[in-house]
C-alpha atoms as a PDB file:
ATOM      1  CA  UNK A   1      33.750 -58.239  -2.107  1.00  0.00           C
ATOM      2  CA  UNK A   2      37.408 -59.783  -1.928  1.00  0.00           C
ATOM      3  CA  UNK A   3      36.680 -64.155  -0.970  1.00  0.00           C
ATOM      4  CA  UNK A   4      38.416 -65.888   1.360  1.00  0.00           C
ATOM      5  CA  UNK A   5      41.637 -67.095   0.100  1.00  0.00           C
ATOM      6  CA  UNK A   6      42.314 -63.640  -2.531  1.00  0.00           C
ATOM      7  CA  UNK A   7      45.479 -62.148  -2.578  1.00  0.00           C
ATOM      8  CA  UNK A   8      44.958 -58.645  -0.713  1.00  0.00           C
ATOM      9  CA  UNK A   9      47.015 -55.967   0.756  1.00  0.00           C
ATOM     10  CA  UNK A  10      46.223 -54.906   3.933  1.00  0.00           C
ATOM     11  CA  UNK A  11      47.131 -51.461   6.057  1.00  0.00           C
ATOM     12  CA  UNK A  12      47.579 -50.249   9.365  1.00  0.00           C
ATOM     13  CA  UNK A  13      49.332 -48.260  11.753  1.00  0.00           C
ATOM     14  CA  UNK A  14      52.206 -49.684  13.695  1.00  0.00           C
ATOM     15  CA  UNK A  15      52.693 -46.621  15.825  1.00  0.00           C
ATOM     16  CA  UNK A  16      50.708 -43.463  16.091  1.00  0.00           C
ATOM     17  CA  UNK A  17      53.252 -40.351  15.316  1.00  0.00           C
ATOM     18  CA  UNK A  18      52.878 -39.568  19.481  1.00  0.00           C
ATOM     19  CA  UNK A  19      54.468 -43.036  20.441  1.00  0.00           C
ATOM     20  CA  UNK A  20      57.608 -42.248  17.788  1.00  0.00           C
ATOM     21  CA  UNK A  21      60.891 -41.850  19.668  1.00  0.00           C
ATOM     22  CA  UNK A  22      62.121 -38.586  20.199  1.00  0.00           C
ATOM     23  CA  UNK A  23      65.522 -38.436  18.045  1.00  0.00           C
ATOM     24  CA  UNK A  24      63.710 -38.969  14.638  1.00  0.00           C
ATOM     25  CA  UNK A  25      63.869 -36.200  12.285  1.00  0.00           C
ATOM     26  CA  UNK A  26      60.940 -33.505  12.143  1.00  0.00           C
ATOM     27  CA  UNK A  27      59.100 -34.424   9.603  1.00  0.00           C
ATOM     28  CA  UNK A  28      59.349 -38.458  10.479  1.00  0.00           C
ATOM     29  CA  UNK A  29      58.154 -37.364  13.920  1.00  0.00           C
ATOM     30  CA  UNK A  30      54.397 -35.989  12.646  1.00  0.00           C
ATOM     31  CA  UNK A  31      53.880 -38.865  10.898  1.00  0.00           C
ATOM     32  CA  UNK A  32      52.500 -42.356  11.877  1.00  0.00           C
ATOM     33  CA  UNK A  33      54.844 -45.665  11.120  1.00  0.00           C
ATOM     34  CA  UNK A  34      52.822 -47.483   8.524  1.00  0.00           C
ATOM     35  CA  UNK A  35      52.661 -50.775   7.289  1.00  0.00           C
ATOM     36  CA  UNK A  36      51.454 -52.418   3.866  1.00  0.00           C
ATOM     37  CA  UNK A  37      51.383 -56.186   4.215  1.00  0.00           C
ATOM     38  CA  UNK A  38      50.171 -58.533   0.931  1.00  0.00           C
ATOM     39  CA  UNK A  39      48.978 -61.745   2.223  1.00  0.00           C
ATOM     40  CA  UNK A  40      45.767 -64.700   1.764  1.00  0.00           C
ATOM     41  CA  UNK A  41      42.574 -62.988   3.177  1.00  0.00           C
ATOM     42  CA  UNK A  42      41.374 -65.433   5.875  1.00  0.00           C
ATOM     43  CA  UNK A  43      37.828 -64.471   5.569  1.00  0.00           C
ATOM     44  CA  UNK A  44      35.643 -62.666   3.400  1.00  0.00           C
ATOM     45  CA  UNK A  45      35.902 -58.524   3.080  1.00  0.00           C
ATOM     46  CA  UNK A  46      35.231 -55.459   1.585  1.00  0.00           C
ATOM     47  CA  UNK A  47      37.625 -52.687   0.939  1.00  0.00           C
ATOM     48  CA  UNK A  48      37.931 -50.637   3.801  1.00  0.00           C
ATOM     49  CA  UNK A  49      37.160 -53.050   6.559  1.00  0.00           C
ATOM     50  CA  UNK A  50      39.392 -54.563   9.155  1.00  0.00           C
ATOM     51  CA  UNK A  51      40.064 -58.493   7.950  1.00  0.00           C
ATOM     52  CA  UNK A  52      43.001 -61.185   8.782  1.00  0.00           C
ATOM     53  CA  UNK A  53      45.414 -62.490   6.522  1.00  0.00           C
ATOM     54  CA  UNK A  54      48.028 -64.889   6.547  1.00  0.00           C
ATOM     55  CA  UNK A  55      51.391 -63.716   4.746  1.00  0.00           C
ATOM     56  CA  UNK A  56      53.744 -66.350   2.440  1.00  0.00           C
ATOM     57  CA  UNK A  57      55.707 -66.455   5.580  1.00  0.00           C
ATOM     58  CA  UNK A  58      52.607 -68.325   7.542  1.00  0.00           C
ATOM     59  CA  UNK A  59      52.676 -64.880  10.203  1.00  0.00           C
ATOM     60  CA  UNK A  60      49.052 -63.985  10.604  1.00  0.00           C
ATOM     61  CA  UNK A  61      48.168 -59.956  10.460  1.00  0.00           C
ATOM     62  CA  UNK A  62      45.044 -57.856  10.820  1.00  0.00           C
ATOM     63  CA  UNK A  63      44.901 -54.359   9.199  1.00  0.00           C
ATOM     64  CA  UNK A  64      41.910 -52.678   6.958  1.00  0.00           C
ATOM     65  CA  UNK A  65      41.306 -54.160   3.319  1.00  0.00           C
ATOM     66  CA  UNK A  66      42.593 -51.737   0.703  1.00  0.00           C
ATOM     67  CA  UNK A  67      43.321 -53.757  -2.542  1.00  0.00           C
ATOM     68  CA  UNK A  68      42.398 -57.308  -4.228  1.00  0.00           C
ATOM     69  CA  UNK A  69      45.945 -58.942  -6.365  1.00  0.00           C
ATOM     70  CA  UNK A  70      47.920 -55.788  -5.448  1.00  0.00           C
ATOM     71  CA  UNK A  71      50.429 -56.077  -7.565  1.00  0.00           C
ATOM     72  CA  UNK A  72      53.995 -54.835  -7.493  1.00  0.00           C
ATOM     73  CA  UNK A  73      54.618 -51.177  -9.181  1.00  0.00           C
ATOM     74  CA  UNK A  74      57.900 -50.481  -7.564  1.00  0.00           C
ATOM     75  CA  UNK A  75      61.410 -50.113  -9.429  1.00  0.00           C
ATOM     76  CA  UNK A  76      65.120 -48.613  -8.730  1.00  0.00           C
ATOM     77  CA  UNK A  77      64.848 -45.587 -10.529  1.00  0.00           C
ATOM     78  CA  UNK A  78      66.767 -43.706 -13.934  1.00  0.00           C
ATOM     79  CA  UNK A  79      70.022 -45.743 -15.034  1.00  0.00           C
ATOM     80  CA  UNK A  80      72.851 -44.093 -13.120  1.00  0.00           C
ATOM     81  CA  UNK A  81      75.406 -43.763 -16.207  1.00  0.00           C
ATOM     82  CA  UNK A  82      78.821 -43.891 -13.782  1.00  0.00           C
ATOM     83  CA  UNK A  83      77.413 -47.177 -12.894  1.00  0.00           C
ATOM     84  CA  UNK A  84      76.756 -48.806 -15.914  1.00  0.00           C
ATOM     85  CA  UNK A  85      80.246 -48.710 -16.809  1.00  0.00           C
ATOM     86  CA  UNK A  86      81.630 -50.206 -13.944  1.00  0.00           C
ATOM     87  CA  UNK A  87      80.839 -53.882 -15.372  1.00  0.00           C
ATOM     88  CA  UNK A  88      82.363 -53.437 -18.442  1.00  0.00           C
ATOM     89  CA  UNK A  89      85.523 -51.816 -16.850  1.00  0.00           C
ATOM     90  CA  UNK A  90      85.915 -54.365 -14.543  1.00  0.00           C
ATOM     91  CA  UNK A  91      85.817 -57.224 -16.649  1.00  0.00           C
ATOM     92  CA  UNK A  92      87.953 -55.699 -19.077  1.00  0.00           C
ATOM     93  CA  UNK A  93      90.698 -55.299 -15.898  1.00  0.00           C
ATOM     94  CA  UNK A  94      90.196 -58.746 -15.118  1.00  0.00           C
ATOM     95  CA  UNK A  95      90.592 -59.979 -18.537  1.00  0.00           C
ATOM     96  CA  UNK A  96      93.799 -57.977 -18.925  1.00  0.00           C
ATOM     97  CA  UNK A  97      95.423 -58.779 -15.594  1.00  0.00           C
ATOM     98  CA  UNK A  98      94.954 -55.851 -13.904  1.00  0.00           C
ATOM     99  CA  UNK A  99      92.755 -56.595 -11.209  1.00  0.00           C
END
């Protein structure tokens, strides 16, 4: 049972794949436009129900429970070695005048 007040992460479906515009790619057309919002539950809930919260920017959302302190598990990926050298090369250019 997630109280009033948790941090939760809500779900639902902004458009149903049939209300998609038409010049979307194939695969993007077959597929519902989702939505994962984190917010303050309003009221109590249990997983899988439809509840209200109120997100850190104060807009209000309804959508169907699916996690209690969600927390953040994304990142940018492998180190892209080209990239890491552009820093170093760069200040070295400006240090020398070049830039």
């Amino acid at each position: 049972m997630a109280k009033k007040g948790d941090w939760v992460k809500i779900h639902n479906v902004v458009l149903e794949s049939s209300n998609r515009v038409s010049n979307l790619p194939e695969d993007t057309k077959k597929v519902p436009l989702e939505a994962w919002i984190n917010g303050f539950l309003n009221e109590d809930g249990e997983i899988g129900e439809m509840v209200e919260i109120t997100t850190l920017s104060g807009r209000t959302v309804s959508g169907t429970l699916v996690e209690v302190n969600p927390r953040y598990i994304h990142d940018f990926g492998n180190p892209v070695p080209e990239l890491l050298k552009i820093g170093p090369n760069l200040k070295k250019q400006l240090e020398e005048g070049s830039v």
